[in-house]
C-alpha atoms as a PDB file:
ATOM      1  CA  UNK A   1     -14.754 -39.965  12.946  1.00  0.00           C
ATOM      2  CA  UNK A   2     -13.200 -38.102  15.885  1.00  0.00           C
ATOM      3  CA  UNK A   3     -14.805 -34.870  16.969  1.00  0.00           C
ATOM      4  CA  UNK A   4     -13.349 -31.128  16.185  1.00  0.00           C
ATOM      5  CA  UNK A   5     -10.088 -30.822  18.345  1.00  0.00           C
ATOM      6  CA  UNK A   6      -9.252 -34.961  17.899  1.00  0.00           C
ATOM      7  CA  UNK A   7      -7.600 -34.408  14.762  1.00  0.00           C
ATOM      8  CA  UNK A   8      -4.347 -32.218  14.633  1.00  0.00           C
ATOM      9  CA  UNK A   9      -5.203 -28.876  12.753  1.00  0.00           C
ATOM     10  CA  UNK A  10      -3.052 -28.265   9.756  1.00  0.00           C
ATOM     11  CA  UNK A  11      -3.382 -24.826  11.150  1.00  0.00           C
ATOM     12  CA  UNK A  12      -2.249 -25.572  14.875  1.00  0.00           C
ATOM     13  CA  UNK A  13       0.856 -28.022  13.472  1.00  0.00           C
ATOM     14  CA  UNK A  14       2.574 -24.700  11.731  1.00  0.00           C
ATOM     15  CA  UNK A  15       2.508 -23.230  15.140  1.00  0.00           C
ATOM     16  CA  UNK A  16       3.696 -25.802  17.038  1.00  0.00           C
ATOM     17  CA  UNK A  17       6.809 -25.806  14.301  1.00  0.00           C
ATOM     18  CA  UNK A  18       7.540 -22.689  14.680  1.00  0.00           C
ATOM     19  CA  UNK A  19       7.481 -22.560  18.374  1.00  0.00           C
ATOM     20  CA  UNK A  20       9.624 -25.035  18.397  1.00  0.00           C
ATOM     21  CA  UNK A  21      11.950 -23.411  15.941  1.00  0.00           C
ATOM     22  CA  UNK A  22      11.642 -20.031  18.268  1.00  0.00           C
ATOM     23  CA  UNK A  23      13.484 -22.086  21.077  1.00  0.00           C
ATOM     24  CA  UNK A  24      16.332 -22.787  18.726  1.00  0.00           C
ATOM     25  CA  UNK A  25      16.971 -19.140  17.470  1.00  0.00           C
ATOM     26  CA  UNK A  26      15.735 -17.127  20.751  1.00  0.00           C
ATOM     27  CA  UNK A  27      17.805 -19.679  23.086  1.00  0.00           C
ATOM     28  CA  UNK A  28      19.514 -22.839  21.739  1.00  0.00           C
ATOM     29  CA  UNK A  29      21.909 -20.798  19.281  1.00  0.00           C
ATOM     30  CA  UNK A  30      22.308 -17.412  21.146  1.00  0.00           C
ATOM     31  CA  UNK A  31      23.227 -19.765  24.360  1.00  0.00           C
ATOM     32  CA  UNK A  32      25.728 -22.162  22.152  1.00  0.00           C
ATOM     33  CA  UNK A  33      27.583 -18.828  20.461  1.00  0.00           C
ATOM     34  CA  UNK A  34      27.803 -17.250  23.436  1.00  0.00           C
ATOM     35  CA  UNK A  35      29.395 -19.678  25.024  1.00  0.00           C
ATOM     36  CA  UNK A  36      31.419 -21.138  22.444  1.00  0.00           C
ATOM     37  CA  UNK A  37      32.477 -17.923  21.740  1.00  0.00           C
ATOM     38  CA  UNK A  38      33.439 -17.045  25.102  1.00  0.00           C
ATOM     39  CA  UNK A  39      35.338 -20.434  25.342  1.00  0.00           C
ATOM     40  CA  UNK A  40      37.318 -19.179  22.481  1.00  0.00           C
ATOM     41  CA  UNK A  41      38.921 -16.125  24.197  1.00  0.00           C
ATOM     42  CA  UNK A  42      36.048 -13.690  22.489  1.00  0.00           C
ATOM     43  CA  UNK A  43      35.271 -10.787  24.448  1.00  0.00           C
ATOM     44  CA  UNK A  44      31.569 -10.571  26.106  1.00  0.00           C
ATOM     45  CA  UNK A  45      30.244  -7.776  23.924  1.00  0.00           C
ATOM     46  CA  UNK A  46      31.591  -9.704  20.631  1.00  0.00           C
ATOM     47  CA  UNK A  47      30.110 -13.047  21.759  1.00  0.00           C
ATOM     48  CA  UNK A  48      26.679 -11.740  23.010  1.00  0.00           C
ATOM     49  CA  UNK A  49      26.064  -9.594  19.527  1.00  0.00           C
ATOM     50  CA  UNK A  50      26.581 -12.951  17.816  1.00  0.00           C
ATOM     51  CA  UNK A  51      24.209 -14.207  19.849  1.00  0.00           C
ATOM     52  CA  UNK A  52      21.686 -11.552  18.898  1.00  0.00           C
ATOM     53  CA  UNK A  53      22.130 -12.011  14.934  1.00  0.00           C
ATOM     54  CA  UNK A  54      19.901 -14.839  14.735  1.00  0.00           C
ATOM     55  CA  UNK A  55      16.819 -13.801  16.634  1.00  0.00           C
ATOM     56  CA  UNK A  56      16.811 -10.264  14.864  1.00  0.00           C
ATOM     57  CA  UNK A  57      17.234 -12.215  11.318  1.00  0.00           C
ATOM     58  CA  UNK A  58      14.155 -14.406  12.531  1.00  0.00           C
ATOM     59  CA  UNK A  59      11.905 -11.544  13.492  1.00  0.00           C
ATOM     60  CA  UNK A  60      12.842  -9.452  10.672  1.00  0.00           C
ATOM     61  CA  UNK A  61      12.134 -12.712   8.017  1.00  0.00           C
ATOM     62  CA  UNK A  62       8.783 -13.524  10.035  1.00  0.00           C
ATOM     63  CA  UNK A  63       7.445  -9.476   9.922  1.00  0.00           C
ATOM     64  CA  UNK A  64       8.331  -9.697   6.050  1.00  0.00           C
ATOM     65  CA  UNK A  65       7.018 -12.855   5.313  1.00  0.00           C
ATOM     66  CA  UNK A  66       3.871 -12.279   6.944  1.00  0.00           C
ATOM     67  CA  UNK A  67       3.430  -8.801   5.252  1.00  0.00           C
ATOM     68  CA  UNK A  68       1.302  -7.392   8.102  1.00  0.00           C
ATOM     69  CA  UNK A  69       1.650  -4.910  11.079  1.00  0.00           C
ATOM     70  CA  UNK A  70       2.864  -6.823  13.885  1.00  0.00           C
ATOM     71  CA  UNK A  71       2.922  -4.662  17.258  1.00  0.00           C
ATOM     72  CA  UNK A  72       4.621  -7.221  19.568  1.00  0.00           C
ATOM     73  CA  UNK A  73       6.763  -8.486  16.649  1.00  0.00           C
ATOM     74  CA  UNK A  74       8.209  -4.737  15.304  1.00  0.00           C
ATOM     75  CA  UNK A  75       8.807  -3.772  19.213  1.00  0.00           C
ATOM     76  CA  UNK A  76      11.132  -6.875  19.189  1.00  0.00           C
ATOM     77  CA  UNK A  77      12.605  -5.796  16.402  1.00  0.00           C
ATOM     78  CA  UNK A  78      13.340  -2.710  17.471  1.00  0.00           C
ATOM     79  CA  UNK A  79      13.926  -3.163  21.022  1.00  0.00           C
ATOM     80  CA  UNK A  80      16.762  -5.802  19.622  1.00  0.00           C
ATOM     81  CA  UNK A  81      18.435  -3.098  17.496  1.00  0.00           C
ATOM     82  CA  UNK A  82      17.922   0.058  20.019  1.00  0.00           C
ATOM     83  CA  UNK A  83      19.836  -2.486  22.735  1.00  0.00           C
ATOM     84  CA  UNK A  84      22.496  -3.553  20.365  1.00  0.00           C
ATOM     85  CA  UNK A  85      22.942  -0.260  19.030  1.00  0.00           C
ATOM     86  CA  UNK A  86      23.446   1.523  22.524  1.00  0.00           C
ATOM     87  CA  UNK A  87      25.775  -1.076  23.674  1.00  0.00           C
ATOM     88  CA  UNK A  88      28.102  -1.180  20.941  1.00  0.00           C
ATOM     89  CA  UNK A  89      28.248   3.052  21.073  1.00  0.00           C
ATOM     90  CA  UNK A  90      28.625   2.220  24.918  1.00  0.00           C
ATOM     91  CA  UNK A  91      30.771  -0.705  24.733  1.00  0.00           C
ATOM     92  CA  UNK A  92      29.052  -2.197  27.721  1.00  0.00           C
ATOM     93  CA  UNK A  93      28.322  -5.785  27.472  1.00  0.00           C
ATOM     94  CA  UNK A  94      25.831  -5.294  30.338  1.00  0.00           C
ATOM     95  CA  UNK A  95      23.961  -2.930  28.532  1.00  0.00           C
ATOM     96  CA  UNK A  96      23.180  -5.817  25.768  1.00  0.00           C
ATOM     97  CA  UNK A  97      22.248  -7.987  28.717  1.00  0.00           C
ATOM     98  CA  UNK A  98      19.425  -6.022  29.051  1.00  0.00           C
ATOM     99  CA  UNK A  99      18.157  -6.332  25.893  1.00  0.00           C
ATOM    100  CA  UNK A 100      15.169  -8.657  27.095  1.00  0.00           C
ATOM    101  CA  UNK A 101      14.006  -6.053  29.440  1.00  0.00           C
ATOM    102  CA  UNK A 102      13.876  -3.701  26.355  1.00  0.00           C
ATOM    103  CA  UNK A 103      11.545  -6.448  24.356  1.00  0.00           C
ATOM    104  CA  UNK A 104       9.187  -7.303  28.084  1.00  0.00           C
ATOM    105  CA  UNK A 105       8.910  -3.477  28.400  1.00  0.00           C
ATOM    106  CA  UNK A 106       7.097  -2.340  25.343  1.00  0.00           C
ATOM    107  CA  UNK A 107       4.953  -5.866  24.856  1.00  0.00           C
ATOM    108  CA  UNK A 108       3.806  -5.106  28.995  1.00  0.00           C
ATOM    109  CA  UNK A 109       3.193  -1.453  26.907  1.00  0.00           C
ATOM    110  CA  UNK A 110       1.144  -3.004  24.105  1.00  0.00           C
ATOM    111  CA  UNK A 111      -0.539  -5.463  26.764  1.00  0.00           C
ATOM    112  CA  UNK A 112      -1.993  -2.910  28.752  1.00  0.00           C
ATOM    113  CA  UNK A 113      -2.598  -0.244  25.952  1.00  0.00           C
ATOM    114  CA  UNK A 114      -5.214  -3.379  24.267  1.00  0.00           C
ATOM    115  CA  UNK A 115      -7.383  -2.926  27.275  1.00  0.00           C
ATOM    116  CA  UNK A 116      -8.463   0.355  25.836  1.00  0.00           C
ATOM    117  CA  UNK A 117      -9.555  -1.151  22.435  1.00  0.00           C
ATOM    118  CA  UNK A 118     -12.712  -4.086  22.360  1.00  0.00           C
ATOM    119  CA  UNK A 119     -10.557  -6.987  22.511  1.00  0.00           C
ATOM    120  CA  UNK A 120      -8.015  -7.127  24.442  1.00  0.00           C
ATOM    121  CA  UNK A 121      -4.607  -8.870  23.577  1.00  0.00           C
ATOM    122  CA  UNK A 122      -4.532 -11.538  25.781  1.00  0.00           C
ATOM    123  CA  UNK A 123      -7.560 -13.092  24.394  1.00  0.00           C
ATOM    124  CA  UNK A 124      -7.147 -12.131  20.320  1.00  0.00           C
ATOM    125  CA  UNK A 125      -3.575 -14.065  20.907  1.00  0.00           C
ATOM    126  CA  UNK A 126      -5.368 -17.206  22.769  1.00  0.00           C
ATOM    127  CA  UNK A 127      -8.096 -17.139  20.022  1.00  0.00           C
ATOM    128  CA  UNK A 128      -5.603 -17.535  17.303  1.00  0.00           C
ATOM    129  CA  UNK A 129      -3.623 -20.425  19.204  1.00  0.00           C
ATOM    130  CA  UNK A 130      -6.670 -22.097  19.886  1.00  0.00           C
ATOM    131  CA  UNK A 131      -8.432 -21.985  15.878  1.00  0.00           C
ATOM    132  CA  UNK A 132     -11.070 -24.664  16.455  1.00  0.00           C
ATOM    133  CA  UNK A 133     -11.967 -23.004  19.391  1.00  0.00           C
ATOM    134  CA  UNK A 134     -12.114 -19.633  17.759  1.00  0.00           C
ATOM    135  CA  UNK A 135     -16.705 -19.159  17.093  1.00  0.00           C
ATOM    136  CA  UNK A 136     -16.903 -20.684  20.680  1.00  0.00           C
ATOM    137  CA  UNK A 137     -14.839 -17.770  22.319  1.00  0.00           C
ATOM    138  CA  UNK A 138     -16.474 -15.476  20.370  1.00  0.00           C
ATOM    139  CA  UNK A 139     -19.887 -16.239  20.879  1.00  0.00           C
ATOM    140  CA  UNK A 140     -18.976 -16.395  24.832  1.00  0.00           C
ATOM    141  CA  UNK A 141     -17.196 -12.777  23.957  1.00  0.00           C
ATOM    142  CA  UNK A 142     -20.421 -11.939  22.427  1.00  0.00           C
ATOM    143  CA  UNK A 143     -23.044 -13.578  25.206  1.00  0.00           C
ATOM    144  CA  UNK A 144     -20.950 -13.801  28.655  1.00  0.00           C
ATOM    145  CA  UNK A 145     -20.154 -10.946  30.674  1.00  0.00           C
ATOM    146  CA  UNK A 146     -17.977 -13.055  32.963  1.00  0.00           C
ATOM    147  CA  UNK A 147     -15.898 -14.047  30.275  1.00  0.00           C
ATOM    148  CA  UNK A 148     -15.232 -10.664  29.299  1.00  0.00           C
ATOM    149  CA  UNK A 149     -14.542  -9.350  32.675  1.00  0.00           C
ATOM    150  CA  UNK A 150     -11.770 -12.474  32.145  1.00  0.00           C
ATOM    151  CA  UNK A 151      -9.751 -12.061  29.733  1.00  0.00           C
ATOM    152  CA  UNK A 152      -9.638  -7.640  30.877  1.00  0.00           C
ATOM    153  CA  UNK A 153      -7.985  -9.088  34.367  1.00  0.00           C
ATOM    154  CA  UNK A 154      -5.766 -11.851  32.499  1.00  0.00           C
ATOM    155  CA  UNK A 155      -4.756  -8.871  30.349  1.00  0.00           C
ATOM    156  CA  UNK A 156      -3.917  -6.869  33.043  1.00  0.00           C
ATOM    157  CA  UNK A 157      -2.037  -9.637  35.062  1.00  0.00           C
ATOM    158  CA  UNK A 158       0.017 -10.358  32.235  1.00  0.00           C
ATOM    159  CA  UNK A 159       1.180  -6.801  31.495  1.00  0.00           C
ATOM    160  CA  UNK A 160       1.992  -6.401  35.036  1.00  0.00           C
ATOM    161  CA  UNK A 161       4.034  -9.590  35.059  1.00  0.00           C
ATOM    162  CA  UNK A 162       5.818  -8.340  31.994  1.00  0.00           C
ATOM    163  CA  UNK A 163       6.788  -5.217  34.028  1.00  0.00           C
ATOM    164  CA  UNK A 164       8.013  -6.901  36.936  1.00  0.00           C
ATOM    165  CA  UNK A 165       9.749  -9.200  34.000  1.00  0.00           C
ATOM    166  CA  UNK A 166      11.829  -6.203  33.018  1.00  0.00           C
ATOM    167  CA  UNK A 167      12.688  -5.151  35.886  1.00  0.00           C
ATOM    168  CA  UNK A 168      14.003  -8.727  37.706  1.00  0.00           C
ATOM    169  CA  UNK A 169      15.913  -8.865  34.632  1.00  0.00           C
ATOM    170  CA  UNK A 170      17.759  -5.643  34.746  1.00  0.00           C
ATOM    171  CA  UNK A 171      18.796  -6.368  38.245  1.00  0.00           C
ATOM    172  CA  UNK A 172      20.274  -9.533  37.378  1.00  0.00           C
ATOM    173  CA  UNK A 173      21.946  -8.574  34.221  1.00  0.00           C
ATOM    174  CA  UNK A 174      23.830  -5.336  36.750  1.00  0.00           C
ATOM    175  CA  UNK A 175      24.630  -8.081  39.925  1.00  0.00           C
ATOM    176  CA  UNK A 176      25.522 -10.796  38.481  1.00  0.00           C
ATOM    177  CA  UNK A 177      28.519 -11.939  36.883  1.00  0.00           C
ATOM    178  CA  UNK A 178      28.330 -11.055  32.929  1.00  0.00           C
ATOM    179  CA  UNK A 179      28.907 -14.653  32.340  1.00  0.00           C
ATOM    180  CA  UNK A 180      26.085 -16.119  34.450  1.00  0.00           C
ATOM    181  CA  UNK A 181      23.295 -13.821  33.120  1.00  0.00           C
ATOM    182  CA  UNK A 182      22.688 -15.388  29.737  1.00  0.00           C
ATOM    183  CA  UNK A 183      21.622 -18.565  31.432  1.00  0.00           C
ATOM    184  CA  UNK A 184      18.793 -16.840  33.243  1.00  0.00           C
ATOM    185  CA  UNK A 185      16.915 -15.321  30.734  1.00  0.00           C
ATOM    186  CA  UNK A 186      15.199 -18.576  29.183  1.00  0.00           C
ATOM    187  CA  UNK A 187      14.854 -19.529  32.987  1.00  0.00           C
ATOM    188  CA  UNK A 188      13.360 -16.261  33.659  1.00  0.00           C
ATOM    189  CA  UNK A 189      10.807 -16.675  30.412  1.00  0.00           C
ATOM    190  CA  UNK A 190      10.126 -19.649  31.306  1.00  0.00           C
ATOM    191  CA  UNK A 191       9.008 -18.997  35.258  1.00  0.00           C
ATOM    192  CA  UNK A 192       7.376 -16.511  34.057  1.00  0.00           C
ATOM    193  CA  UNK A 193       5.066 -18.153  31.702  1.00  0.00           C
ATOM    194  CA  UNK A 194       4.234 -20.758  34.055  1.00  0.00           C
ATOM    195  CA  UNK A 195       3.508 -18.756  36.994  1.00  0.00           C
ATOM    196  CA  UNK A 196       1.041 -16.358  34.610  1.00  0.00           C
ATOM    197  CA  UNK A 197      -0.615 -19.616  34.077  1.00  0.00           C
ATOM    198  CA  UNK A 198      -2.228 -19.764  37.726  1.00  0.00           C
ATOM    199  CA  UNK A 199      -4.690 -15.906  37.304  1.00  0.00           C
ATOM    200  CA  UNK A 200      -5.132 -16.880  33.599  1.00  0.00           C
ATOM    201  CA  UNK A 201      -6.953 -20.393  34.730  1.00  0.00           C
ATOM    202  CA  UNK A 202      -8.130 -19.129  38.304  1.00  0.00           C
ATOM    203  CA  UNK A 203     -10.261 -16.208  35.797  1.00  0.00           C
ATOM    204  CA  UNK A 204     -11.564 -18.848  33.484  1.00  0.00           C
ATOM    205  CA  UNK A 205     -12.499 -21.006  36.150  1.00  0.00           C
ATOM    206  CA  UNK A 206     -14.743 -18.734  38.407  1.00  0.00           C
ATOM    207  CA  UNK A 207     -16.200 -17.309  35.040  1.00  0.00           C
ATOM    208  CA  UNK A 208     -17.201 -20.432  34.471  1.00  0.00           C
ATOM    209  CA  UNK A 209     -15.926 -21.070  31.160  1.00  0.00           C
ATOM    210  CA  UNK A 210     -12.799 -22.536  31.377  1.00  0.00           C
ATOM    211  CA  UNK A 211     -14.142 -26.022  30.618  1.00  0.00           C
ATOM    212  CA  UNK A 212     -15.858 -24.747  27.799  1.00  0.00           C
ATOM    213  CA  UNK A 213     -12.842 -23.364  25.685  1.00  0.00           C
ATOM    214  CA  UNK A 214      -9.950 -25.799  27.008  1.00  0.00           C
ATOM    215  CA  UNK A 215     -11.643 -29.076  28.121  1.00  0.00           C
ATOM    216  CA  UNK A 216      -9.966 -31.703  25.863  1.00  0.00           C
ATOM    217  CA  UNK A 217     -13.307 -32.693  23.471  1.00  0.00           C
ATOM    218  CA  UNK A 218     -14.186 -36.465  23.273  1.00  0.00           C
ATOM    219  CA  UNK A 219     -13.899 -38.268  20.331  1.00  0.00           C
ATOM    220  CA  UNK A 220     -17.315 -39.716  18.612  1.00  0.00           C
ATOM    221  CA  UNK A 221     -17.223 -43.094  18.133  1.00  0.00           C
ATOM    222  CA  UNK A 222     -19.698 -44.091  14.932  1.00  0.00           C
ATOM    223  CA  UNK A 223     -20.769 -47.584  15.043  1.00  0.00           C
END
């Protein structure tokens, strides 16, 4: 049979749905409203509250479905309504624009506020991603200093990069033309995870453990 990590975990597969489904609501539909919207004469406040609708519905069902405190998922939540809110009493589509920056704010928050507790959120999220892998990181948690040290400067990186997040994306969303900025933000997400990637496997590797957690495991072949 093949070895732990050959077969796809019925746990992992629900994840990789709902990632998938994430893209959809978070960027496929607000994207597609906004610009539909926009192509039919709607104003850009009108068209970029539609575009919010689904996302907030999505992390309001996922908080109540799950029936558990969510940090990251109630600051979206409310970071989604605070923005909407203020722009509508503003009537500033820029101010919506922004809303992004109001969700990357508090998670960099949240990020950074882990480091004070024994597990910091960088690695509780990875452990949970990576199931099968979950009694190996926590015996290295457990045994390897190294590893530890890790995941504290991943942590760190990745609050800082949520800050700097924020703040790239209020500049845009006040320089650029109204119309252009809702195209950024998945590019923005998206360069942003990628280049987080480079400290978070740089760590790993000099602690020596990388391999360990994220080498791809062999299959055992039984004669």
């Amino acid at each position: 049979m093949p070895a732990d990590g050959c077969v796809p975990d019925s746990r992992v597969m629900p994840r990789t749905r709902k990632g998938r489904w994430l893209l959809v609501v978070d960027i496929a539909i607000p994207l597609a409203l906004y610009y539909g919207l926009k192509a039919l004469g709607v104003s850009d406040l009108i068209a970029l509250l539609a575009g919010v609708i689904p996302g907030l519905i999505s992390s309001a069902v996922s908080l109540v479905r799950e029936r558990r405190t969510d940090l990251v998922g109630m600051a979206v939540v409310v970071s989604m309504v605070a923005s909407t809110v203020v722009a509508v009493i503003g009537g500033d589509a820029r101010l919506l624009l922004v809303r992004n920056a109001w969700i990357s704010l508090p998670f960099a928050g949240i990020t950074l506020w882990s480091l004070r507790h024994p597990k910091p959120l960088t690695y509780i999220v990875t452990r949970a991603m990576f199931a099968r892998r979950a009694a190996l990181m926590d015996e290295l948690w457990e045994t390897n200093a190294r590893f530890r040290d890790a995941w504290k400067w991943i942590t760190v990186f990745w609050g800082i990069a949520s800050i700097v997040d924020a703040v790239v994306r209020v500049i845009l969303s006040y320089t650029l033309p109204i119309s252009v900025v809702p195209a950024t933000d998945p590019v923005i997400t998206v360069l942003t995870i990628v280049a987080l990637q480079v400290p978070t496997i740089v760590l790993l590797r000099r602690s020596g453990t990388y391999q360990l957690v994220f080498a791809p495991r062999r299959p055992t072949v039984v004669g």
